[in-house]
Protein backbone atom coordinates (compact mmCIF):
# COMPACT_ATOMS: atom_id res chain seq x y z
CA UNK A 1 0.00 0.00 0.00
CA UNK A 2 1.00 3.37 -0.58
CA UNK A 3 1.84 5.78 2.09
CA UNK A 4 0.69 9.45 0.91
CA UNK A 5 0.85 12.30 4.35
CA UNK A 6 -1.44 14.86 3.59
CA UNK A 7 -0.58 17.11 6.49
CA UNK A 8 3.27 18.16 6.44
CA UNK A 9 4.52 21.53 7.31
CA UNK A 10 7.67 23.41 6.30
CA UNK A 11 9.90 26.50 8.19
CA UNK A 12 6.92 28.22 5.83
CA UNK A 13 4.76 27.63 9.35
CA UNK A 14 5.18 29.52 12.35
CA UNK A 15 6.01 26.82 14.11
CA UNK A 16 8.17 24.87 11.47
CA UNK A 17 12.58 24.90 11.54
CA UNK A 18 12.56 22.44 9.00
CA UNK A 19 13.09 23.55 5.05
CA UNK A 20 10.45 21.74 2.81
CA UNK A 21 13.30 20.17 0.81
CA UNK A 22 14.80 18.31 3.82
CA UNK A 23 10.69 16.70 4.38
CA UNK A 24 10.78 15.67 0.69
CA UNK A 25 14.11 14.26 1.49
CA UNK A 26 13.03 12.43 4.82
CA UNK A 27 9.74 11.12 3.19
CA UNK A 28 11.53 9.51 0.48
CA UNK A 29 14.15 7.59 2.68
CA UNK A 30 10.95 6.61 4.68
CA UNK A 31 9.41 5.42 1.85
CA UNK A 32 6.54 7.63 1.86
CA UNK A 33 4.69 8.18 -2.17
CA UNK A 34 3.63 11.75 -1.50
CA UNK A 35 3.76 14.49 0.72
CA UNK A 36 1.27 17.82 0.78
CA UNK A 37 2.24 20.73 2.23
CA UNK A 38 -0.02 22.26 3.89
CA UNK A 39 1.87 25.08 5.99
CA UNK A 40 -0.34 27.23 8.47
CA UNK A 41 -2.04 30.64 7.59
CA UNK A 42 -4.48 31.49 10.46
CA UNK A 43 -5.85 35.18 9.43
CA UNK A 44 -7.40 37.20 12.15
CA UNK A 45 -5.36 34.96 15.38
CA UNK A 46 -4.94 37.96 17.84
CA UNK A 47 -1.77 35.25 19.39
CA UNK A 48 0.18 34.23 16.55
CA UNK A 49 2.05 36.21 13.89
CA UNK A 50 0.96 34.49 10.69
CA UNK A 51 3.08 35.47 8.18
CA UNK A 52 3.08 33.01 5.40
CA UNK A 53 4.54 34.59 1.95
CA UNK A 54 2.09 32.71 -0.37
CA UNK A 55 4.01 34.38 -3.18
CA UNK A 56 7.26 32.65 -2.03
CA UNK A 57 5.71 29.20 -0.63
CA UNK A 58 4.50 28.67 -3.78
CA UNK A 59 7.52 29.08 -6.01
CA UNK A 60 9.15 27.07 -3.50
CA UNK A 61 6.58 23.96 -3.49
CA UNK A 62 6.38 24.21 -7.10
CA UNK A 63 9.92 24.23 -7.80
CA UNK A 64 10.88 21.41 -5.94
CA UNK A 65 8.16 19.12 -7.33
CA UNK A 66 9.18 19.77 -10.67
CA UNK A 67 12.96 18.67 -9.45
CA UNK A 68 12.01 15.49 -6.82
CA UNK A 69 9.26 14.23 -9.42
CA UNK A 70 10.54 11.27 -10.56
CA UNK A 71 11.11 10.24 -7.00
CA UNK A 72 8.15 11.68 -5.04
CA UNK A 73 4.29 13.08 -5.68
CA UNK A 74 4.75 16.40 -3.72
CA UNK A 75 1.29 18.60 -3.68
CA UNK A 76 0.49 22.26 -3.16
CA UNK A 77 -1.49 22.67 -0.05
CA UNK A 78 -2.55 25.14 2.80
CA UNK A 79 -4.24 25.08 6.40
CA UNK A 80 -6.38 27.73 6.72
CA UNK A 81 -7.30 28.58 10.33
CA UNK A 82 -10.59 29.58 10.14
CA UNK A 83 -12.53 31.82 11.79
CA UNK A 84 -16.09 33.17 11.48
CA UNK A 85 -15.45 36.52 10.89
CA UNK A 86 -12.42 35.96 8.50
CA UNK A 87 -14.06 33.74 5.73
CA UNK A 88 -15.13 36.66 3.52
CA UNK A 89 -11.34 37.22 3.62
CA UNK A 90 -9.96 34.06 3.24
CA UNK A 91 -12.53 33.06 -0.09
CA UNK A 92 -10.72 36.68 -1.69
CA UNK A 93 -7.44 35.02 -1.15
CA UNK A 94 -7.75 31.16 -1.45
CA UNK A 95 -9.12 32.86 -5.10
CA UNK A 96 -5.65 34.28 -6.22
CA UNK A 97 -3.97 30.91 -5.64
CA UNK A 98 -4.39 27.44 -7.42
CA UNK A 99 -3.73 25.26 -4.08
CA UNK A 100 -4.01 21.91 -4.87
CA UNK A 101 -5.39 21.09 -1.10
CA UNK A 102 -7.23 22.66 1.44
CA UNK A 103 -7.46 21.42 5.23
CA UNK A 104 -9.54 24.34 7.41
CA UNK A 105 -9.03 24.12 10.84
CA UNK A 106 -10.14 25.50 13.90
CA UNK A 107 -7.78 26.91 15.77
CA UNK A 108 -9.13 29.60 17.53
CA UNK A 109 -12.21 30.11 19.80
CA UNK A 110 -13.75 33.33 20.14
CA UNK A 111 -11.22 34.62 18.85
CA UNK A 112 -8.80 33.40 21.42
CA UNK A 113 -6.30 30.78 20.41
CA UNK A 114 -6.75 27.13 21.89
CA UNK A 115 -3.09 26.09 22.08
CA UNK A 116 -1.42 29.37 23.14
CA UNK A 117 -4.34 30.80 25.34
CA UNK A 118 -6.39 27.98 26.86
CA UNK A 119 -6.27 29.41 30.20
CA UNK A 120 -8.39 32.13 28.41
CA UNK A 121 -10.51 30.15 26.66
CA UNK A 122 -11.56 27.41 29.67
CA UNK A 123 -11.77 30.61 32.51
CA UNK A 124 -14.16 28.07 34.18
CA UNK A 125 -12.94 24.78 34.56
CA UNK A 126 -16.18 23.58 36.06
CA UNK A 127 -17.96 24.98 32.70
CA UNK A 128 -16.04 23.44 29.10
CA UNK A 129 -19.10 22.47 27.47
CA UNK A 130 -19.42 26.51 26.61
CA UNK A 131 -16.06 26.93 25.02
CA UNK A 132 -16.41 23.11 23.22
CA UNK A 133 -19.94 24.18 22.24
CA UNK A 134 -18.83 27.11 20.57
CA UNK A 135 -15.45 25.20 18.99
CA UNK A 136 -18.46 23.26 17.17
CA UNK A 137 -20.85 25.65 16.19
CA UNK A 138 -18.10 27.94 14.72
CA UNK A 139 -16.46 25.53 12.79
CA UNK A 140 -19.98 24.73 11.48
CA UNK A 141 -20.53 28.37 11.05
CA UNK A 142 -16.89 28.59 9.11
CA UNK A 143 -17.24 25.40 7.08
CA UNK A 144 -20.88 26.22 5.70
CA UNK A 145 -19.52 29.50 4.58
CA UNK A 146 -16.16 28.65 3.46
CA UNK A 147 -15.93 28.52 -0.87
CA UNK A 148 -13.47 26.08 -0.93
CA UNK A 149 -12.15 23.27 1.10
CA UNK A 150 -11.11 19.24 0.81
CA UNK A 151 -10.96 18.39 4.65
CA UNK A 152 -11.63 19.65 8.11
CA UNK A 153 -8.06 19.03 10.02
CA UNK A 154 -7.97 17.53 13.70
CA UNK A 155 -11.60 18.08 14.33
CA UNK A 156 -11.69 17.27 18.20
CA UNK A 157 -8.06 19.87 18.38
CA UNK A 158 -9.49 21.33 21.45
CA UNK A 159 -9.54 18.39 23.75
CA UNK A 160 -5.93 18.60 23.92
CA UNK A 161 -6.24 21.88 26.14
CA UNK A 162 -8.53 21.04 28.44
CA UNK A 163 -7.86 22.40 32.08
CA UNK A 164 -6.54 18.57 33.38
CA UNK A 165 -4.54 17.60 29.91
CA UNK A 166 -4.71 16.35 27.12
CA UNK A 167 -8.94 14.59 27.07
CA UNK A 168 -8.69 15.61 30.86
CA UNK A 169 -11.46 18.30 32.76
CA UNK A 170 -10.20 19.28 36.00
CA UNK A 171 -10.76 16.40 38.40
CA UNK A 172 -9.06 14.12 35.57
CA UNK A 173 -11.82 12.51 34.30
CA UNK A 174 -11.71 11.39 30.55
CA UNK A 175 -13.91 14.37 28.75
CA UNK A 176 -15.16 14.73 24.99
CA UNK A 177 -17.56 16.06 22.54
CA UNK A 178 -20.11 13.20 24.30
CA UNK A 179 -19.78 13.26 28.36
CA UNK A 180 -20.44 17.34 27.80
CA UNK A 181 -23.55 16.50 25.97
CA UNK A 182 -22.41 17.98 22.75
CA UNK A 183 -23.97 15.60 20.36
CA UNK A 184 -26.35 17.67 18.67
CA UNK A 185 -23.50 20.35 17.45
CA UNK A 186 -21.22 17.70 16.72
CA UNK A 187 -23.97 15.83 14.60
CA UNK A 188 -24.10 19.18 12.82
CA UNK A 189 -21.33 19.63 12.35
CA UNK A 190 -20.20 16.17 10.84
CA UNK A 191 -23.81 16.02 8.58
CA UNK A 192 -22.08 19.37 6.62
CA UNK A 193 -18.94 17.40 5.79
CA UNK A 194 -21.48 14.57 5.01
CA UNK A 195 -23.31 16.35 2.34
CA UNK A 196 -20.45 18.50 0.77
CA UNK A 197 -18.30 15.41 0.43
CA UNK A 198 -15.48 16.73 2.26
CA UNK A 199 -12.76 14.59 4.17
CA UNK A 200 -12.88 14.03 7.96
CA UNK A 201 -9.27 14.26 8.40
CA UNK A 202 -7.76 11.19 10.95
CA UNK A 203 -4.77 13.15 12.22
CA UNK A 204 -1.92 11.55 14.17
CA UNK A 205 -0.49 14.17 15.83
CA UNK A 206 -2.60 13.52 18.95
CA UNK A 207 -0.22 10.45 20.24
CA UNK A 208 2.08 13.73 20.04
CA UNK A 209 0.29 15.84 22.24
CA UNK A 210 -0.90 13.30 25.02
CA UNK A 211 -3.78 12.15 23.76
CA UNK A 212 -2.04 8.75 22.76
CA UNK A 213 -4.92 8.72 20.25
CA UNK A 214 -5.39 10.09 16.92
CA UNK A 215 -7.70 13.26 16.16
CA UNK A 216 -10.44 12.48 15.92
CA UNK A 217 -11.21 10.21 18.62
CA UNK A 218 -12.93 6.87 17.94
CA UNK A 219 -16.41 7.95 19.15
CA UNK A 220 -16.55 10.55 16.95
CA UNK A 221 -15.55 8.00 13.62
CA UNK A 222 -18.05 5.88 15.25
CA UNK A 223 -20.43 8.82 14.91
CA UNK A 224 -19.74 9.76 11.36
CA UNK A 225 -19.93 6.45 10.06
CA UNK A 226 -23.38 5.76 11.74
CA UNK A 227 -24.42 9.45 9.91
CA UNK A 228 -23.22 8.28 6.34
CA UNK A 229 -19.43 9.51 6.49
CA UNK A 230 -17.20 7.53 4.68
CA UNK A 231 -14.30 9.61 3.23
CA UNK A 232 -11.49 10.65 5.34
CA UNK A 233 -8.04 11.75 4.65
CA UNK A 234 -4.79 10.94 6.39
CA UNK A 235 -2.07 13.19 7.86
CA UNK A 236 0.68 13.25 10.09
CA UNK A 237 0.38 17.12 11.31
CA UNK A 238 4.43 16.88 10.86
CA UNK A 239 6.55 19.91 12.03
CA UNK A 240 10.07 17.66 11.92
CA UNK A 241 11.10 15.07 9.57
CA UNK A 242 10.41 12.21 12.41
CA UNK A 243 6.74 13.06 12.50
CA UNK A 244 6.16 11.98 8.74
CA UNK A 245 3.95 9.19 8.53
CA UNK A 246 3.70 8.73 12.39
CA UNK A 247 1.81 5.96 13.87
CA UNK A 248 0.28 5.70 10.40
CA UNK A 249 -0.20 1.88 10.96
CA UNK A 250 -2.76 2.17 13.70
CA UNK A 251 -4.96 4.74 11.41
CA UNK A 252 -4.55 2.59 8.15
CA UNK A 253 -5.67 -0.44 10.66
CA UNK A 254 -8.59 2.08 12.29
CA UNK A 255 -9.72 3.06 8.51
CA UNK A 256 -10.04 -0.62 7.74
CA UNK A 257 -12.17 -1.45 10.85
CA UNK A 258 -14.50 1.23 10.04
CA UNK A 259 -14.35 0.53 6.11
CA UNK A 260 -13.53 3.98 5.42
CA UNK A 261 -11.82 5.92 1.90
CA UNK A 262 -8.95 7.40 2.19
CA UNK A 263 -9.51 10.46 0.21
CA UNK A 264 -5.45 10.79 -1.87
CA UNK A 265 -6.87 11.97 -5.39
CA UNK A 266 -5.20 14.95 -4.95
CA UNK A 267 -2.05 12.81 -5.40
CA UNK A 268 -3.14 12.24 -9.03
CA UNK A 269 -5.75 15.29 -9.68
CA UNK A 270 -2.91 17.86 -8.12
CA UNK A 271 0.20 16.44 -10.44
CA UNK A 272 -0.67 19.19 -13.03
């Protein structure tokens, strides 16, 4: 089977050291088919500086395609962080490029950011079915509005920050989307993916981040597969050359249990 990681980010992120040619060069000693780029733009976040040169990401991804292709599929992507009152401005400018791949994600709540500010975000820690509840029904909000998108990226990304770690509330008690009683704005939120035919992403990074699961969590696959979801896509979330293709055997062996499609056309619709 080939491995294609649809989730890789270059020193193009924020958060990224590592040049995009020394990820192409990682992925192919691992053995990996493709790699998208998908470095971070997040328009609007009042905590992080994002300062992605589209004009010179681009070029960059583009020229090194052209000189790795014989060895590699590499594909043109973005993460959008989305917010609701940035779409209007994100449709102008996801216009003016031809990305081959679009993951939105949420990374900011009320227009506080989740992983830099969660002491912000969950003021309470005896009340995180408000801040969760609103994570949902602005990504709905964002999604329903947004022109142009293949896959929502780490859908449950919140749950990492919760006030007792990683899937923890306070009194470190496993917590989620269903013990707050959120299942009516996740339903909603997983029925708009349904009908538009976009990609749940399954997103590895979360054995990264304490979770020692992937995003999302099983009850929520269980939960889109009992509302008609079938297509998901597959990504690593890599920052550093070791996080390519991460625990990628327990998500291939998760997509097979729930008899799931792993959504990689762009590997042969993007190779323009």
């Amino acid at each position: 089977m080939k491995i294609y990681d649809t989730h890789v980010h270059s020193n193009h992120s924020e958060d990224s050291d590592t040049p995009p040619e020394m990820m192409i060069r990682s992925a192919i000693q691992s053995g990996i088919a493709g790699i998208c780029f998908t470095d971070h733009w997040d328009p609007g976040d009042p905590d992080v500086t994002s300062n992605l040169d589209f004009d010179a990401y681009v070029a960059e991804i583009l020229s090194l395609r052209a000189r790795y292709a014989d060895r590699i599929d590499i594909i043109l992507g973005i993460e959008v962080g989305v917010q609701p009152h940035m779409i209007s401005h994100i449709n102008s400018c996801l216009g003016s490029y031809e990305f081959d791949y679009v993951i939105a994600s949420l990374h900011c709540v009320s227009n506080v950011s989740v992983g830099i500010c969660p002491g912000r975000l969950f003021e309470s820690a005896e009340n995180l079915a408000a801040p969760c509840g609103d994570s949902l029904r602005q990504a709905l909000q964002c999604l329903r509005e947004l022109d142009r998108y293949d896959a929502y990226g780490h859908a449950d990304y919140i749950l990492r920050y919760l006030p007792g770690g990683p899937g923890l509330d306070a009194r470190g008690n496993q917590c989620d989307f269903f013990t707050l009683g959120l299942e009516h704005e996740l339903d909603e939120l997983l029925g708009e993916l349904i009908s538009r035919g976009k990609a749940l992403e399954i997103n590895t990074s979360g054995y990264r981040y304490g979770l020692n699961r992937h995003h999302p969590g099983s009850r929520i696959l269980d939960r889109y597969r009992q509302l008609g979801g079938r297509v998901v896509s597959l990504g690593s979330d890599a920052h550093m050359p070791s996080h390519l293709g991460y625990r990628f055997q327990e998500a291939a062996l998760c997509i097979q249990q729930y008899g799931f499609t792993i959504d990689d056309s762009v590997f042969s619709r993007g190779m323009r």
